[in-house]
C-alpha atoms as a PDB file:
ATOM      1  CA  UNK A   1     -11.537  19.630   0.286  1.00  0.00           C
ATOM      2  CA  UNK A   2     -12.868  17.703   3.037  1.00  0.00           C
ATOM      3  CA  UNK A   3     -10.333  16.492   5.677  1.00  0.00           C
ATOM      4  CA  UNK A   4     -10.617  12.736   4.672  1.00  0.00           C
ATOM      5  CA  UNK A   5     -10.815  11.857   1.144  1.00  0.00           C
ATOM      6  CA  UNK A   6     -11.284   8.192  -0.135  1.00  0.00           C
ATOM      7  CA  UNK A   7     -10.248   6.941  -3.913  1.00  0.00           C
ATOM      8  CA  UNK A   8     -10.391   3.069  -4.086  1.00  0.00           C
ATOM      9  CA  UNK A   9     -10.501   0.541  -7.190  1.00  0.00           C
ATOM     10  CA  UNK A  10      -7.280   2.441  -9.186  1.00  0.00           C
ATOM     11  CA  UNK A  11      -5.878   0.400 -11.892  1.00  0.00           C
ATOM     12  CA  UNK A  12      -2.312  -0.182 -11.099  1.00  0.00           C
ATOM     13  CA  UNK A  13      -0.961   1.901 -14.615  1.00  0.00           C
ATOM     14  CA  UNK A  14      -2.869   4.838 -13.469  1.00  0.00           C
ATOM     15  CA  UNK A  15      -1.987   4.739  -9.723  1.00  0.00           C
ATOM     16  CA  UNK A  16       1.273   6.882 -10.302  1.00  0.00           C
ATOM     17  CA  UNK A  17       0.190   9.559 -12.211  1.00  0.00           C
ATOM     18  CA  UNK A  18      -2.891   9.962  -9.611  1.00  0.00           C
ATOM     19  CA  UNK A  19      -0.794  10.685  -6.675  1.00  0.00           C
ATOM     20  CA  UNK A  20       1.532  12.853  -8.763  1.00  0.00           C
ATOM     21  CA  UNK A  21      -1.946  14.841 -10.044  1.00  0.00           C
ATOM     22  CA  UNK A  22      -3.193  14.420  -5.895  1.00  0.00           C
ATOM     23  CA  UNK A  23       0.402  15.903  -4.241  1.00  0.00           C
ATOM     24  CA  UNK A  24       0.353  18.563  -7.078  1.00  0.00           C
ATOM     25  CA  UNK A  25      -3.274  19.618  -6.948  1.00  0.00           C
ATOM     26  CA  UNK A  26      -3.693  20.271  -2.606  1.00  0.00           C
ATOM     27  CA  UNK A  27      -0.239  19.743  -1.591  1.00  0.00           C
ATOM     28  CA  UNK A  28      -0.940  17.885   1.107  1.00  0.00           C
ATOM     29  CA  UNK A  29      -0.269  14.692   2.564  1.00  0.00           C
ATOM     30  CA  UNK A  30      -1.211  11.668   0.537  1.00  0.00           C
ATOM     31  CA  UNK A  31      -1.365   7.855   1.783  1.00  0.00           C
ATOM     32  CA  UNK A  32      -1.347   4.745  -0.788  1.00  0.00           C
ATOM     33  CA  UNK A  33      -2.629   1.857   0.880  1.00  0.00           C
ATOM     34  CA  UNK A  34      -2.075  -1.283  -1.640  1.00  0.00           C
ATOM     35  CA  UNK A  35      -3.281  -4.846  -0.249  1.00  0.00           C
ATOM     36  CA  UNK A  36       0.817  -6.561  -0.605  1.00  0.00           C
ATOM     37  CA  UNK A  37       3.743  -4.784   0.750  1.00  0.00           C
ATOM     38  CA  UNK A  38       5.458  -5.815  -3.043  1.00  0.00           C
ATOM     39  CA  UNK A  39       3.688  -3.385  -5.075  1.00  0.00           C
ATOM     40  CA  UNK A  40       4.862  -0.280  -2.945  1.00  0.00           C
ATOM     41  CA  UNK A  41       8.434  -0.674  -4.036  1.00  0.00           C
ATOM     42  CA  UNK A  42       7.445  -0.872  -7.478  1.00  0.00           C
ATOM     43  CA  UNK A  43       5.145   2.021  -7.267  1.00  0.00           C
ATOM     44  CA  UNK A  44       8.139   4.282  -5.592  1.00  0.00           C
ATOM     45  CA  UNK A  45      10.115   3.802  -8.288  1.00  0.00           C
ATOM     46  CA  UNK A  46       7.520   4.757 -11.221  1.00  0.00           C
ATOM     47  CA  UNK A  47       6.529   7.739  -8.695  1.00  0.00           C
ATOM     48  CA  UNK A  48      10.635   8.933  -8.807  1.00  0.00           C
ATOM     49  CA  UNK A  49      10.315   8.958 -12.396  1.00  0.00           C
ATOM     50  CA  UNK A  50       7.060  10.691 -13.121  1.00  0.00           C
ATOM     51  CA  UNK A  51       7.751  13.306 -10.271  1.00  0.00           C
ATOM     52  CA  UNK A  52      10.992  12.802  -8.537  1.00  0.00           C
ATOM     53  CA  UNK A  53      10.920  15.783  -6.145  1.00  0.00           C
ATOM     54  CA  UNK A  54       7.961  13.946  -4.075  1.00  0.00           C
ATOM     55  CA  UNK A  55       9.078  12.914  -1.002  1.00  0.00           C
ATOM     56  CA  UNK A  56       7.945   9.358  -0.667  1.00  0.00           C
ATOM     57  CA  UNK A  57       8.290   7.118   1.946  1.00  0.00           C
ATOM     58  CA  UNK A  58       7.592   3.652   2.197  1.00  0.00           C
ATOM     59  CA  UNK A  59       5.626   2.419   5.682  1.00  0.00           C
ATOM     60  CA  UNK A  60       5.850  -1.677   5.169  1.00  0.00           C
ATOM     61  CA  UNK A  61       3.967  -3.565   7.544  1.00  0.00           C
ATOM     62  CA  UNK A  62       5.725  -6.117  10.254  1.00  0.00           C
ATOM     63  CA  UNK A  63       7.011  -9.250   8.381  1.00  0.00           C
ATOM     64  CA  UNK A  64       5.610 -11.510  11.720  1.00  0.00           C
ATOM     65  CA  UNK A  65       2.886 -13.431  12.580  1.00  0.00           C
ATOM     66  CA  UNK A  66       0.633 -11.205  15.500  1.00  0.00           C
ATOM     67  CA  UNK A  67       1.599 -12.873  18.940  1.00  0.00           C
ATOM     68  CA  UNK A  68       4.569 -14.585  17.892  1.00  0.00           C
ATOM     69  CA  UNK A  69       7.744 -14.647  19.579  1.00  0.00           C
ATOM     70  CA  UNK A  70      10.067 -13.243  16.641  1.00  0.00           C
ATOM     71  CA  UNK A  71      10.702  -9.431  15.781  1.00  0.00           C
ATOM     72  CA  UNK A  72      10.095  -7.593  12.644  1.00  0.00           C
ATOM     73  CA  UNK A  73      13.294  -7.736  10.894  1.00  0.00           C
ATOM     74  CA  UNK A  74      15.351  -4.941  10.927  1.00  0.00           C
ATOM     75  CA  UNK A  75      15.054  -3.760   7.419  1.00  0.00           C
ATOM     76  CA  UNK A  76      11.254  -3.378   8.093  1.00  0.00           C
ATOM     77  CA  UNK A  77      11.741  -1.533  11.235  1.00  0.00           C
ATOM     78  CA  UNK A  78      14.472   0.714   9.824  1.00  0.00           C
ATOM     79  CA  UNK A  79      11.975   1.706   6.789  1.00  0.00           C
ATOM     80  CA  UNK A  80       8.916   2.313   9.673  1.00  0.00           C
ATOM     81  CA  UNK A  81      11.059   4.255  11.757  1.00  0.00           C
ATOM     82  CA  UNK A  82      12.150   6.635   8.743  1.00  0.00           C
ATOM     83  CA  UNK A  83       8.972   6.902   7.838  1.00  0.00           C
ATOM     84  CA  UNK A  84       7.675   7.513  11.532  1.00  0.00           C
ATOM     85  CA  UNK A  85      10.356  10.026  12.416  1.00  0.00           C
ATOM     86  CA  UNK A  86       9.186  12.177   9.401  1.00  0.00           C
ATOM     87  CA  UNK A  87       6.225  12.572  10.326  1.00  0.00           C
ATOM     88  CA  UNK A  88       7.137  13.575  13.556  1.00  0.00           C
ATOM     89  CA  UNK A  89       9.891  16.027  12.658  1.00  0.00           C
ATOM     90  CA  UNK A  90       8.401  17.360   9.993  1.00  0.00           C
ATOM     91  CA  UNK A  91       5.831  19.507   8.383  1.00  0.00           C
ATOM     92  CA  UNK A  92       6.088  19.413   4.950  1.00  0.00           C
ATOM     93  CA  UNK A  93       3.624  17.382   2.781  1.00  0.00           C
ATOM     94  CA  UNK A  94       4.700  13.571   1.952  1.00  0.00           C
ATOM     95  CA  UNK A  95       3.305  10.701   0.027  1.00  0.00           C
ATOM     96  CA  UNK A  96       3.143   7.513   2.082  1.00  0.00           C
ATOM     97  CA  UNK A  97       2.884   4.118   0.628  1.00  0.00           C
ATOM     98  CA  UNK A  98       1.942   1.665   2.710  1.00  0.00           C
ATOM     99  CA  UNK A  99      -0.279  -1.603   3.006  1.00  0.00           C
ATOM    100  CA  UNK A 100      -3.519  -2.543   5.012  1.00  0.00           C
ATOM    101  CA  UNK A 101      -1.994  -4.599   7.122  1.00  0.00           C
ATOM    102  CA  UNK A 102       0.684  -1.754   8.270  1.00  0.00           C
ATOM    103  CA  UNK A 103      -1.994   0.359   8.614  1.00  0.00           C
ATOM    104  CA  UNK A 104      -3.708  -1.500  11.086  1.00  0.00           C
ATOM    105  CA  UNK A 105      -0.779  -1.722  13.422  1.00  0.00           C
ATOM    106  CA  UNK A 106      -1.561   0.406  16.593  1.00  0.00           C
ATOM    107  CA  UNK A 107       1.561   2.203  17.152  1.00  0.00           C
ATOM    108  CA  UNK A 108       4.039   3.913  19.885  1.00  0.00           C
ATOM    109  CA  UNK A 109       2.712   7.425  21.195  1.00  0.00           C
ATOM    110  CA  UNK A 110       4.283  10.624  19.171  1.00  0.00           C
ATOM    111  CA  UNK A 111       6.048  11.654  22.063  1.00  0.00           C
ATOM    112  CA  UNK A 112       8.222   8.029  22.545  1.00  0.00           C
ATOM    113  CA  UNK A 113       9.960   8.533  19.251  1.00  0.00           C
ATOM    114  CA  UNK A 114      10.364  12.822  19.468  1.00  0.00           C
ATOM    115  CA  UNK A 115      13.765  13.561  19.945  1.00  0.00           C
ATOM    116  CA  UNK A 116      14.951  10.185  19.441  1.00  0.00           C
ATOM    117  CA  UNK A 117      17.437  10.259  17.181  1.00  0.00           C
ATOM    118  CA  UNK A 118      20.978  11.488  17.454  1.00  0.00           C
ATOM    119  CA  UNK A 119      23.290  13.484  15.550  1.00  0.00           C
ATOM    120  CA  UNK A 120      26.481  12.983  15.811  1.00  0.00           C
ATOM    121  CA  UNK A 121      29.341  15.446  13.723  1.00  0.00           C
ATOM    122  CA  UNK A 122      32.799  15.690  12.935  1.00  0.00           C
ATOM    123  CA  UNK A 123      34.411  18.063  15.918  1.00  0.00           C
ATOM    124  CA  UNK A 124      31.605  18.225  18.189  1.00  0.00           C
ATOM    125  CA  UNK A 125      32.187  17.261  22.472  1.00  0.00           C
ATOM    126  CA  UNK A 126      29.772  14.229  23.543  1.00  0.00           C
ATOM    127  CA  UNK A 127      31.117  12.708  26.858  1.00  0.00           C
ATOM    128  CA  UNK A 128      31.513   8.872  25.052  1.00  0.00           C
ATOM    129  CA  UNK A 129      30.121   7.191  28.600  1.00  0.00           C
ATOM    130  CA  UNK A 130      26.765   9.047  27.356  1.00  0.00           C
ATOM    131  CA  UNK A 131      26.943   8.175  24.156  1.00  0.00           C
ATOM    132  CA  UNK A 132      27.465   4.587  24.843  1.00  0.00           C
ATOM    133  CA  UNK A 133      24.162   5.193  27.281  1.00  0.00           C
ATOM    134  CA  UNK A 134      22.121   6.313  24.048  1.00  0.00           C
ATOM    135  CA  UNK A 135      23.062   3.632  22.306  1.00  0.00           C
ATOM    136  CA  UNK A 136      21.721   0.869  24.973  1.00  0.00           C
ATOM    137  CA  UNK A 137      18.970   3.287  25.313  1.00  0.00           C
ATOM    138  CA  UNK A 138      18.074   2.862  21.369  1.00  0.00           C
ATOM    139  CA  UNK A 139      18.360  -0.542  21.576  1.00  0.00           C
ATOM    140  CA  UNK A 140      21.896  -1.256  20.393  1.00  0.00           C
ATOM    141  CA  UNK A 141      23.624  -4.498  21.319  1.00  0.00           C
ATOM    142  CA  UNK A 142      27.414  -4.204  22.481  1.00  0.00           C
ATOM    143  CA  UNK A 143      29.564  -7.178  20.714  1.00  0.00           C
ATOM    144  CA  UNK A 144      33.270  -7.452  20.118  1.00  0.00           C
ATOM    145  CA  UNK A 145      33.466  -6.842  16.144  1.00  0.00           C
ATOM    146  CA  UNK A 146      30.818  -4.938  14.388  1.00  0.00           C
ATOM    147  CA  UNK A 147      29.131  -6.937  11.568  1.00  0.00           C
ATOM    148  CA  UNK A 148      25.289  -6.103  11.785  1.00  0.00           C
ATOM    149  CA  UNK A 149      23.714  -3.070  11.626  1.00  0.00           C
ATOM    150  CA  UNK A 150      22.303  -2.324  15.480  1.00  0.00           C
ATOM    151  CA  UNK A 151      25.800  -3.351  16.927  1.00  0.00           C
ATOM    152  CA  UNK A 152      28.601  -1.656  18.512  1.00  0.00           C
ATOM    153  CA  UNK A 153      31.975  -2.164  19.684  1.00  0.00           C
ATOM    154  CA  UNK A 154      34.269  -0.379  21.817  1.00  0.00           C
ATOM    155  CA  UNK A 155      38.224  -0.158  21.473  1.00  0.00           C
ATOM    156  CA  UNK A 156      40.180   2.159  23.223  1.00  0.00           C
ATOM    157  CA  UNK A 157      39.564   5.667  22.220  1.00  0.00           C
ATOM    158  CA  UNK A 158      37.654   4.033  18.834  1.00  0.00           C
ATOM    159  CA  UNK A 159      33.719   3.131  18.382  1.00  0.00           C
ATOM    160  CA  UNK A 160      32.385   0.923  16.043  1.00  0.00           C
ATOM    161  CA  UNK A 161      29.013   1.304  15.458  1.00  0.00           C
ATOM    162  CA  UNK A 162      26.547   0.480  12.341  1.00  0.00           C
ATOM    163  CA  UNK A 163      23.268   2.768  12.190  1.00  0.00           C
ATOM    164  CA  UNK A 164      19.742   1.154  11.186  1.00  0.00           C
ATOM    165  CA  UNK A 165      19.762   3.868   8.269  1.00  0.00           C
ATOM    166  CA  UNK A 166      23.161   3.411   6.494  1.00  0.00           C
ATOM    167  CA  UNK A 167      24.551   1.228   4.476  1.00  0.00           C
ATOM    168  CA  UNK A 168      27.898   0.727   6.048  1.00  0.00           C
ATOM    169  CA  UNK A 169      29.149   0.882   9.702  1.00  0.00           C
ATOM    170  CA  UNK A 170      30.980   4.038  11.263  1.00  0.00           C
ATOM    171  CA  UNK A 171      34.090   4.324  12.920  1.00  0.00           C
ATOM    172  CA  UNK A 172      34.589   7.339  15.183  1.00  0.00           C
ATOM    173  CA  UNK A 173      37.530   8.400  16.556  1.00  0.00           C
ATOM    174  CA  UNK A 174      37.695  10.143  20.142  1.00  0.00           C
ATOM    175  CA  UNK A 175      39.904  12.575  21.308  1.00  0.00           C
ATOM    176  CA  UNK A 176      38.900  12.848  25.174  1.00  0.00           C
ATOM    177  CA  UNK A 177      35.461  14.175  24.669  1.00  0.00           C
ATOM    178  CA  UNK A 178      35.617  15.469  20.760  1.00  0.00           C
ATOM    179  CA  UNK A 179      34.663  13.328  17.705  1.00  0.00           C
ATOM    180  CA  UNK A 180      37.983  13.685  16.183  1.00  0.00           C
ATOM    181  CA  UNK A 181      37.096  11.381  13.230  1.00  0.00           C
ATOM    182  CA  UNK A 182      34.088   9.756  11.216  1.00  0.00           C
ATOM    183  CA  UNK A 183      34.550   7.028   8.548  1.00  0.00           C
ATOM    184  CA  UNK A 184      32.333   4.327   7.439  1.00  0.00           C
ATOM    185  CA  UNK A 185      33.845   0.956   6.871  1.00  0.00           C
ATOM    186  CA  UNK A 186      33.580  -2.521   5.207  1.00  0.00           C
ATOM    187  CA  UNK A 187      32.413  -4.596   8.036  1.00  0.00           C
ATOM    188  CA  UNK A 188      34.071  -7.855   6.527  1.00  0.00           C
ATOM    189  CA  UNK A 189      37.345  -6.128   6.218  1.00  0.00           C
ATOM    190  CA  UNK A 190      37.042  -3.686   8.933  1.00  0.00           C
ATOM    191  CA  UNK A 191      38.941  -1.418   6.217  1.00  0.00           C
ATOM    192  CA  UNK A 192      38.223   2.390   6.151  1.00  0.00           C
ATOM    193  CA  UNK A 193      35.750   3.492   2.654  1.00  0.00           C
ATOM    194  CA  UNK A 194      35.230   7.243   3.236  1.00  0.00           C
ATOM    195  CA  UNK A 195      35.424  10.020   5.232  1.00  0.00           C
ATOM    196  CA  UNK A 196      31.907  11.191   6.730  1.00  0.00           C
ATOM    197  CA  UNK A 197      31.272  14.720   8.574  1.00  0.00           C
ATOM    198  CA  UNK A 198      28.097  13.595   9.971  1.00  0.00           C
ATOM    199  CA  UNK A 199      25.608  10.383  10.940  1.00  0.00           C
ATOM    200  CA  UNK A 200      22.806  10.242  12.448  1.00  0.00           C
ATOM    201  CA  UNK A 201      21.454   7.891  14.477  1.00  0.00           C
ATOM    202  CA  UNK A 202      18.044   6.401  14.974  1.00  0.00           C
ATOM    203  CA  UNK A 203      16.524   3.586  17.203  1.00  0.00           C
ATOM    204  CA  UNK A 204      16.738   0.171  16.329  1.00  0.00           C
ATOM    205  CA  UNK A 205      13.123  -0.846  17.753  1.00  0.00           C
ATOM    206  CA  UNK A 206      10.080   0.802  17.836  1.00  0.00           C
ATOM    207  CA  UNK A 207       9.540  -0.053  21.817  1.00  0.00           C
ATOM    208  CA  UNK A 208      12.275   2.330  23.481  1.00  0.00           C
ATOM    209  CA  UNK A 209      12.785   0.350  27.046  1.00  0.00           C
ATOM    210  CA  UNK A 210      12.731   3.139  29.574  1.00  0.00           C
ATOM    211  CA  UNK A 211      12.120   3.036  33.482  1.00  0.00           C
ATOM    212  CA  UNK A 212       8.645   4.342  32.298  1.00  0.00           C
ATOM    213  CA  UNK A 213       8.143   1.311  29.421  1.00  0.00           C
ATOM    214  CA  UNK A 214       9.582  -1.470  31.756  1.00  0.00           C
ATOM    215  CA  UNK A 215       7.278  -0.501  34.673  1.00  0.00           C
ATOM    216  CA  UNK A 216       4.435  -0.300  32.718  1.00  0.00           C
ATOM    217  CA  UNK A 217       4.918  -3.408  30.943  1.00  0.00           C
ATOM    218  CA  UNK A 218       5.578  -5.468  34.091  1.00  0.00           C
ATOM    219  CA  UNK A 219       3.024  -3.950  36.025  1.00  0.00           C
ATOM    220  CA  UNK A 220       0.359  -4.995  32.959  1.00  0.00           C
ATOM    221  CA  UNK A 221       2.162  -8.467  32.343  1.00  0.00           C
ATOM    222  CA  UNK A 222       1.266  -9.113  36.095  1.00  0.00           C
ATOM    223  CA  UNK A 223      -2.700  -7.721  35.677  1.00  0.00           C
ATOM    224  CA  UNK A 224      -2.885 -10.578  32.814  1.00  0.00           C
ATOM    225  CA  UNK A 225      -0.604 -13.369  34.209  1.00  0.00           C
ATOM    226  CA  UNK A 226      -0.980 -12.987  37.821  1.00  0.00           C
ATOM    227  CA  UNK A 227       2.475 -12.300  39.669  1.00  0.00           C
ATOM    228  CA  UNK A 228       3.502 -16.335  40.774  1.00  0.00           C
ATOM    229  CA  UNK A 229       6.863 -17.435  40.690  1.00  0.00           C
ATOM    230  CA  UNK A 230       5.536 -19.653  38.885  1.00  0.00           C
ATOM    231  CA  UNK A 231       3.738 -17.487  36.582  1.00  0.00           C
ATOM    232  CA  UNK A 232       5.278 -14.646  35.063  1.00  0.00           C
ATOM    233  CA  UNK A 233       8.968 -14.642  37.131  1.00  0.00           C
ATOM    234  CA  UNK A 234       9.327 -17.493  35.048  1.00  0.00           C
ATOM    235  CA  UNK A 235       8.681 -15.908  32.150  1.00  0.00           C
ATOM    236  CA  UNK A 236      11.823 -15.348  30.227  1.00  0.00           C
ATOM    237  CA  UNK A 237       9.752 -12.386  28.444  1.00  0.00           C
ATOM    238  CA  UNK A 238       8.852 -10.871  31.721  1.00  0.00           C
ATOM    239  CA  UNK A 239      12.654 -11.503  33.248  1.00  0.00           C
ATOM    240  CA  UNK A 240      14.286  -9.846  30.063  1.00  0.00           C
ATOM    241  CA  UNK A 241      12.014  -6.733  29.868  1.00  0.00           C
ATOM    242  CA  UNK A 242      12.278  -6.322  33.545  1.00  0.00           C
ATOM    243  CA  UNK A 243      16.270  -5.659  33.179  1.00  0.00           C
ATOM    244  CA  UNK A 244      16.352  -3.570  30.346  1.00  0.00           C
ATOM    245  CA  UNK A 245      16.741  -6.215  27.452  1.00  0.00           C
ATOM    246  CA  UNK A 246      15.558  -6.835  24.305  1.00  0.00           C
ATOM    247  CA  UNK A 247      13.598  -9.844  23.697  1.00  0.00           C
ATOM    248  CA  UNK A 248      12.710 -11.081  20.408  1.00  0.00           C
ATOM    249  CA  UNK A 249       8.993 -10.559  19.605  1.00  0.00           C
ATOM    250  CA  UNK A 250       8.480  -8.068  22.480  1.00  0.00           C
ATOM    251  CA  UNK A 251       6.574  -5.546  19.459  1.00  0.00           C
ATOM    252  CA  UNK A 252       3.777  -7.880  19.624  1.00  0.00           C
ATOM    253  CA  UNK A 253       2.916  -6.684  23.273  1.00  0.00           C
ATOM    254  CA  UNK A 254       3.082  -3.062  22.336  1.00  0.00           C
ATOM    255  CA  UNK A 255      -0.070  -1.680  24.101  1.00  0.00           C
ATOM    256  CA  UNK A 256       1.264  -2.765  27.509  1.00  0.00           C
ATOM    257  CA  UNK A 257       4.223  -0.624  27.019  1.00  0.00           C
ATOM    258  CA  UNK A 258       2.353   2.617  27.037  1.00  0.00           C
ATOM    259  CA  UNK A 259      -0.793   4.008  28.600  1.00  0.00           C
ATOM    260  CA  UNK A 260      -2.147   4.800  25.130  1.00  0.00           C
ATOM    261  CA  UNK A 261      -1.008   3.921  21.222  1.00  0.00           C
ATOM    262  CA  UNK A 262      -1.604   5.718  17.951  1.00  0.00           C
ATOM    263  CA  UNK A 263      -2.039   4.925  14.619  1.00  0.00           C
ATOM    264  CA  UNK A 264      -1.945   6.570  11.993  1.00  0.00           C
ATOM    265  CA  UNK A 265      -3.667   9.560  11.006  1.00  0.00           C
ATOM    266  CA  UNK A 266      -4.097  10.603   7.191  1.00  0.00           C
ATOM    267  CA  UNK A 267      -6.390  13.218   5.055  1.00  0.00           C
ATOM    268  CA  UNK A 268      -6.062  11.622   1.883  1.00  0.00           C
ATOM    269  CA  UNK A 269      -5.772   8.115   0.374  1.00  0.00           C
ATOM    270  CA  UNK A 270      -5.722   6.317  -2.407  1.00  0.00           C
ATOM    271  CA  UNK A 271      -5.853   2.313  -2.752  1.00  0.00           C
ATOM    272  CA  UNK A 272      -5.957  -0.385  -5.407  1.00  0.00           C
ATOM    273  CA  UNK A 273      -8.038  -3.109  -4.107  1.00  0.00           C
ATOM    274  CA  UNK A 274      -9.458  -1.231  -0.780  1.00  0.00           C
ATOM    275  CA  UNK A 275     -11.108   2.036  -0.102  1.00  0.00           C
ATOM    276  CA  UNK A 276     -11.729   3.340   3.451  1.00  0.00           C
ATOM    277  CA  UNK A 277     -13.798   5.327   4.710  1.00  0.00           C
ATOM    278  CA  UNK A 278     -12.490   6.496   8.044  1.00  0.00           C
ATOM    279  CA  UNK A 279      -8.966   7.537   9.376  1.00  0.00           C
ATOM    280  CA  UNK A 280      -8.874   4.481  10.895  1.00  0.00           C
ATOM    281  CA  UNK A 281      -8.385   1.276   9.584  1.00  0.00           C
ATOM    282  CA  UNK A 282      -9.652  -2.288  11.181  1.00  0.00           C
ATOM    283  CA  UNK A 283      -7.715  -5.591  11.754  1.00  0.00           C
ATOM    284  CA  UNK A 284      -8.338  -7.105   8.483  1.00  0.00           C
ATOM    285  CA  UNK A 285      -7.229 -11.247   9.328  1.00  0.00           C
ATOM    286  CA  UNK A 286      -5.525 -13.139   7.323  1.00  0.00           C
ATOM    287  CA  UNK A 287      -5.956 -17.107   7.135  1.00  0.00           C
ATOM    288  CA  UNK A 288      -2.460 -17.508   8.899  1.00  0.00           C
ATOM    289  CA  UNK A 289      -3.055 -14.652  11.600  1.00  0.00           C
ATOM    290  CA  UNK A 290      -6.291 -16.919  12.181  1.00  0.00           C
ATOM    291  CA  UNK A 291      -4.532 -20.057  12.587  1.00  0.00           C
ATOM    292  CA  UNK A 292      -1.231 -18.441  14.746  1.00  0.00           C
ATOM    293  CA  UNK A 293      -4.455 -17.091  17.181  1.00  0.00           C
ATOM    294  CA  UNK A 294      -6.048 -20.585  17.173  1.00  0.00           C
ATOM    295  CA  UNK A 295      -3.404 -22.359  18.366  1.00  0.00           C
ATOM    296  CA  UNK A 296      -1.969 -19.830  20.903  1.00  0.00           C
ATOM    297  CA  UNK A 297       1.131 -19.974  19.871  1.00  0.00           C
ATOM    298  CA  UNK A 298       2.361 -17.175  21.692  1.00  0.00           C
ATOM    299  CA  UNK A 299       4.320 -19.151  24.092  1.00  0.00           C
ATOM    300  CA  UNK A 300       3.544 -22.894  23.800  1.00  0.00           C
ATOM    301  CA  UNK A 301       6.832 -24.011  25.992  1.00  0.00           C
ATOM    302  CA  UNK A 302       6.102 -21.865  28.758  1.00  0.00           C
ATOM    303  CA  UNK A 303       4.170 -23.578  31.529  1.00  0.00           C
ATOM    304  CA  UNK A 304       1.965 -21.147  32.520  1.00  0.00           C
ATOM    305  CA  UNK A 305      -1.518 -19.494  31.746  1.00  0.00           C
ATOM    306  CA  UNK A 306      -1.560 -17.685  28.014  1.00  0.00           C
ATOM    307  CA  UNK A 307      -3.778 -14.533  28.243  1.00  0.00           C
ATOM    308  CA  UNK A 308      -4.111 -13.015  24.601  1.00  0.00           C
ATOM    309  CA  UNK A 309      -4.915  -9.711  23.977  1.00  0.00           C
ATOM    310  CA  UNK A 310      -7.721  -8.821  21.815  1.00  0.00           C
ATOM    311  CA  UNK A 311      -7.136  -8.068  18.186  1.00  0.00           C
ATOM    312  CA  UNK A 312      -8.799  -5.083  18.603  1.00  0.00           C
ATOM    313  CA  UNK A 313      -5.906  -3.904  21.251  1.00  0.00           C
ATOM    314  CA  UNK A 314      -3.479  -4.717  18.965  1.00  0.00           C
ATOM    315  CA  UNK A 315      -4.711  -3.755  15.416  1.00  0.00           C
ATOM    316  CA  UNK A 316      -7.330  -0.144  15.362  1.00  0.00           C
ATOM    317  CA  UNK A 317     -10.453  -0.954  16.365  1.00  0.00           C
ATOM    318  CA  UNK A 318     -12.472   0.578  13.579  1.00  0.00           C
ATOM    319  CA  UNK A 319     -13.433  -2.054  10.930  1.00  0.00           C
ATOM    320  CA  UNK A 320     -14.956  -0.510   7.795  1.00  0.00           C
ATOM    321  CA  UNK A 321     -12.878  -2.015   5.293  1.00  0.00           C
ATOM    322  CA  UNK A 322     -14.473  -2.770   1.888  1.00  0.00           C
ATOM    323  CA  UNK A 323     -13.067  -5.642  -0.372  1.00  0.00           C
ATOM    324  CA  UNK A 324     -13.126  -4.494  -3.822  1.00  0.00           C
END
């Protein structure tokens, strides 16, 4: 076996059983790349039945226009992130499905999201001032009563907090230094459901704001925008990043967070209305992507000069895709 492998034009009935008879046959990674993000759900859940011991994840693409000012939402970067951290923290073979526009998405270097997440368990000694650090650090937002997942609260000796990758918030209870209890509650109620021994937690964006990020973002912002105060210190974009806050649709400007971005790497994959031939995918445009880049709509109430970056720093820069 070769270490790319193409299989394009798949009726959707058979596209199951192929992956099962793919994962089975080499037992190695396998990516599904489907041309809407609605099929893949579908297709997980005839996969669980024909083989449910696959491990399948589910890589969506960003639910945004490129170079708009609004953020994936958080169910899409929760599913990205799982899928993301696998990969990195693990070995084992997986079956991916995923879309062409996800796969297009020049991503975060391997080494921004290593380590990233947290584990937290019932009984173990985690000073809570550097907890409460890891939290801003992954991109949590402090708030007086947790109701969102990405929040936290602080009460006393108690912290509220509601991980990306649960379905209910988690209360823990210190005692000095020592989780002395972990229970998930109903965020409308704030009642207790269950007793937990263990959560983990992930980040909540896939841009980690570090000393590192920030400097290299500002320093790039000022390359394209000059450095004014009329220009970029202006720039509610610039002013957030530059003290360590989130700013809705700060994903878009990705490559000028980090010297150099990935995407993703496969050796098989299988599609229904694409086949590629390389293992990496171009920015395939859309007639909306077309018309958001038209009209520079980036920023259109900010008074000063609108640099865009090129698709092709954005999206992987190898185009071969073949419309079927």
């Amino acid at each position: 076996m070769s270490s790319f492998e193409k299989l394009g034009g798949v009726p959707c009935g058979y596209q199951p059983f192929i992956l099962d008879e793919l994962f089975k046959k080499h037992q190695k990674s396998v990516v599904f790349v489907s041309s809407t993000e609605e099929h893949l759900y579908a297709l997980k859940k005839q996969l669980g039945i024909i083989n449910p011991t696959i491990p399948t994840y589910i890589f969506p693409g960003w639910d945004c226009l490129p170079y708009d000012r609004v953020s994936p939402g958080l169910d899409v970067v929760t599913a990205r992130l799982e899928t993301l951290t696998k990969l990195l923290e693990s070995s084992e073979p997986v079956c991916i499905l995923t879309s062409v526009s996800a796969l297009t998405q020049r991503l975060a270097p391997r080494l921004s999201l290593l380590g990233e997440s947290l584990n937290l368990q019932l009984g173990s000694s985690l000073p809570r001032e550097q907890l409460l650090k890891e939290l801003t650090d992954k991109g949590y937002s402090r708030c007086e009563t947790v109701y969102e997942a990405g929040d936290y609260a602080v009460r006393g000796s108690i912290l509220d907090l509601f991980p990306t990758n649960v379905p209910f918030p988690i209360r823990i209870d210190f005692f000095g230094d020592s989780i002395e209890s972990l229970r998930t509650f109903d965020p409308l109620t704030q009642k207790t459901i269950e007793k937990t021994e263990r959560v983990e937690l992930k980040p909540v964006h896939e841009i980690l704001l570090t000393p590192s990020t920030i400097n290299q973002f500002r320093h790039r912002y000022r390359e394209l925008f000059g450095s004014s105060k009329e220009g970029v210190y202006k720039d509610p974009l610039f002013e957030s990043i530059s003290e360590g806050r989130t700013y809705a649709g700060m994903e878009h400007w990705l490559p000028l967070f980090y010297e150099k971005e990935r995407n993703i790497k496969i050796n098989a994959i299988i599609g229904n209305r694409s086949a590629v031939n390389s293992n990496q995918i171009g920015f395939l445009s859309t007639p909306a992507a077309r018309r958001c880049l038209a009209k520079n709509s980036l920023s259109n109430t900010q008074k000063i000069p609108q640099i865009i970056k090129r698709p092709n720093k954005i999206f992987a820069n190898c185009c071969p895709i073949i419309a079927q």
